[in-house]
C-alpha atoms as a PDB file:
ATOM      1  CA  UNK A   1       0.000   0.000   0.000  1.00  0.00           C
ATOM      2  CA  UNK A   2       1.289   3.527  -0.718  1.00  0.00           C
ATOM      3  CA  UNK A   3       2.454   5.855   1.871  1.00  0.00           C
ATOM      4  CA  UNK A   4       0.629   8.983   2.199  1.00  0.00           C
ATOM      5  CA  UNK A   5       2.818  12.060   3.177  1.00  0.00           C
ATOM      6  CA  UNK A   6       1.844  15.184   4.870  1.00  0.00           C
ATOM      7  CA  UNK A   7       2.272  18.408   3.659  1.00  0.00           C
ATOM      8  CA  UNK A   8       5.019  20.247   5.581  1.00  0.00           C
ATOM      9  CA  UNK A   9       4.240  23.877   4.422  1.00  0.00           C
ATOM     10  CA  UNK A  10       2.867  25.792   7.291  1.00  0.00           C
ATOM     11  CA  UNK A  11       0.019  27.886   6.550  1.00  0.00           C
ATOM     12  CA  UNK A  12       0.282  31.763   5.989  1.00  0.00           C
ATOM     13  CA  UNK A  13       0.335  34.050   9.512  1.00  0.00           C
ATOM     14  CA  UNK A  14      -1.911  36.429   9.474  1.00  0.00           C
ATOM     15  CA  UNK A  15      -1.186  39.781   8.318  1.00  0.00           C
ATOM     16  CA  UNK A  16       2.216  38.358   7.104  1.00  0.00           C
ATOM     17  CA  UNK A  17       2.228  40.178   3.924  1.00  0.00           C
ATOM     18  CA  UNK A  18       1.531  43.454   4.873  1.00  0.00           C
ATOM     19  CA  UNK A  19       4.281  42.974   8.219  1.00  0.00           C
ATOM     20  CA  UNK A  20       7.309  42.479   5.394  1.00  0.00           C
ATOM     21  CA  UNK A  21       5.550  45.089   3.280  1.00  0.00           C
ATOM     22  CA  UNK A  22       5.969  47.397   6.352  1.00  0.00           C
ATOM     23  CA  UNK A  23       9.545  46.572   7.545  1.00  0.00           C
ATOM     24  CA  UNK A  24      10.525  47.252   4.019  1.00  0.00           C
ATOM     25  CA  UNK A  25       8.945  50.275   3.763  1.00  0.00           C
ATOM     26  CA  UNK A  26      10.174  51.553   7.077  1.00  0.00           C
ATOM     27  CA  UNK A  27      14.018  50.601   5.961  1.00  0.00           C
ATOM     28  CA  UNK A  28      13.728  52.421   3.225  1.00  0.00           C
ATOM     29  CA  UNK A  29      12.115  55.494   5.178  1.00  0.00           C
ATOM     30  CA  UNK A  30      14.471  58.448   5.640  1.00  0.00           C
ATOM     31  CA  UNK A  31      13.324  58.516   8.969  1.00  0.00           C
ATOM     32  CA  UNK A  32      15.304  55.606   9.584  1.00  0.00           C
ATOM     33  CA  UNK A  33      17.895  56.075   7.146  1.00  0.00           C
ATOM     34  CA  UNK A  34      19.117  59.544   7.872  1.00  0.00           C
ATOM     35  CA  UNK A  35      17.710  60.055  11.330  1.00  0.00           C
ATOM     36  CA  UNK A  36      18.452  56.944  12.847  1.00  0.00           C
ATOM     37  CA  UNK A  37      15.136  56.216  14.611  1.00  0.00           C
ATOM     38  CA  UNK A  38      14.057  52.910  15.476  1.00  0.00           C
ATOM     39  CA  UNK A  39      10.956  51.426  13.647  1.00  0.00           C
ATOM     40  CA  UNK A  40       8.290  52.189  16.516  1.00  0.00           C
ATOM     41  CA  UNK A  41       9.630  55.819  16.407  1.00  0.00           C
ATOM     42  CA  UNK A  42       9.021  55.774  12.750  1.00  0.00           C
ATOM     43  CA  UNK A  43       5.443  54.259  13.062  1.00  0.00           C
ATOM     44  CA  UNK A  44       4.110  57.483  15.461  1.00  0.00           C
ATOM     45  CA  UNK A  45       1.960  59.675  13.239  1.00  0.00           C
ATOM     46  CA  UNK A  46       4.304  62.453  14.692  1.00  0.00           C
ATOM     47  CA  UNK A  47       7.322  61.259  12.896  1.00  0.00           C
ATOM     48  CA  UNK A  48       8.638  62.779   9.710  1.00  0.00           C
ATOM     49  CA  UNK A  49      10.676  61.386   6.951  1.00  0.00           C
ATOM     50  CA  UNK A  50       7.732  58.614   6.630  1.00  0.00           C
ATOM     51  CA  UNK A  51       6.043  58.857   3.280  1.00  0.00           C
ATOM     52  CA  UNK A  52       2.339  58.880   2.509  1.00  0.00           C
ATOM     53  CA  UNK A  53       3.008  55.359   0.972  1.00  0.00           C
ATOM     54  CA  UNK A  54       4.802  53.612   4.340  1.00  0.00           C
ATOM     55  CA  UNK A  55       1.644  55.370   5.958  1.00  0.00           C
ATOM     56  CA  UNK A  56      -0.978  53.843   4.095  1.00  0.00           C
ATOM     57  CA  UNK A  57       0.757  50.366   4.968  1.00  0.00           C
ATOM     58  CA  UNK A  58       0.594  51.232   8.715  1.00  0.00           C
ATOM     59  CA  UNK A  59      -2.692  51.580   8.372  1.00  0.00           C
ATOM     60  CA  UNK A  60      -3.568  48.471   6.735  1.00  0.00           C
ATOM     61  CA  UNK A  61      -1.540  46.291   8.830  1.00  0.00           C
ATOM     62  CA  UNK A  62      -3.175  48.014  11.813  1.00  0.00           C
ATOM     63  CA  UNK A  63      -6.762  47.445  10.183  1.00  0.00           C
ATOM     64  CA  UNK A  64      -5.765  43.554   9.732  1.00  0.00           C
ATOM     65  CA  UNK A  65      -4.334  42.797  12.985  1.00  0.00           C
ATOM     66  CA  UNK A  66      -7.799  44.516  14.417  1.00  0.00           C
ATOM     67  CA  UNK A  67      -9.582  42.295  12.367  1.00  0.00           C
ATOM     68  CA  UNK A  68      -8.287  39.368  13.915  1.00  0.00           C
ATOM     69  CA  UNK A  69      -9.535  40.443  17.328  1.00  0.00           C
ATOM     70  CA  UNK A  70     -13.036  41.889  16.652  1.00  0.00           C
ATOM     71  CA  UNK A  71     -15.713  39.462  16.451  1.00  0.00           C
ATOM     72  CA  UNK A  72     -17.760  40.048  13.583  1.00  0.00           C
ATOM     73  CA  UNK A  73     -14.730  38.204  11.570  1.00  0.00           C
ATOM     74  CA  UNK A  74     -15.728  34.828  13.053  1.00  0.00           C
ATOM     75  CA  UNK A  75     -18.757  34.981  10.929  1.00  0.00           C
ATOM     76  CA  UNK A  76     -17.328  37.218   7.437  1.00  0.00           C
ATOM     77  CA  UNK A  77     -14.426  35.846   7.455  1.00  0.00           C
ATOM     78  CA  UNK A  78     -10.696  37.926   7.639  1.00  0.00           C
ATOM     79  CA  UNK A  79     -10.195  40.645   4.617  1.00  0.00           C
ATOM     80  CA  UNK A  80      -8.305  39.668   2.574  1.00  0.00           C
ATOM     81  CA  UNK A  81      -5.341  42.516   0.924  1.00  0.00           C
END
């Protein structure tokens, strides 16, 4: 009889995409570049050198890792980016 083997590819973590998305972003930021803050500085909506593009990311992965606590997903489902 044939063996049957398991899959070993873990599934996806949540909000993985947009988390690499984000600490790419932030790298590239000149707020970490040239002013040497670290990437919670650079996530305040107070700090400058973060462009309009790194801030639209911080949003998103902020609106996805709230999905996965509020309650209403257990029944829609998580949004998918």
């Amino acid at each position: 009889m044939a063996e049957i083997s398991e899959e070993t590819t873990t599934p996806a973590q949540a909000c993985n995409a947009l988390r690499k998305e984000l600490v790419n972003c932030l790298h590239m930021s000149d707020c970490m570049k040239k002013d040497g803050k670290t990437m919670g500085e650079c996530m305040k909506k107070e700090a400058d050198g973060v462009s309009t593009e790194c801030r639209a990311t911080i949003y998103s992965f902020y609106e996805c890792r709230r999905s996965m606590l509020d309650m209403r997903t257990r029944f829609r489902g998580r949004k998918e980016v």
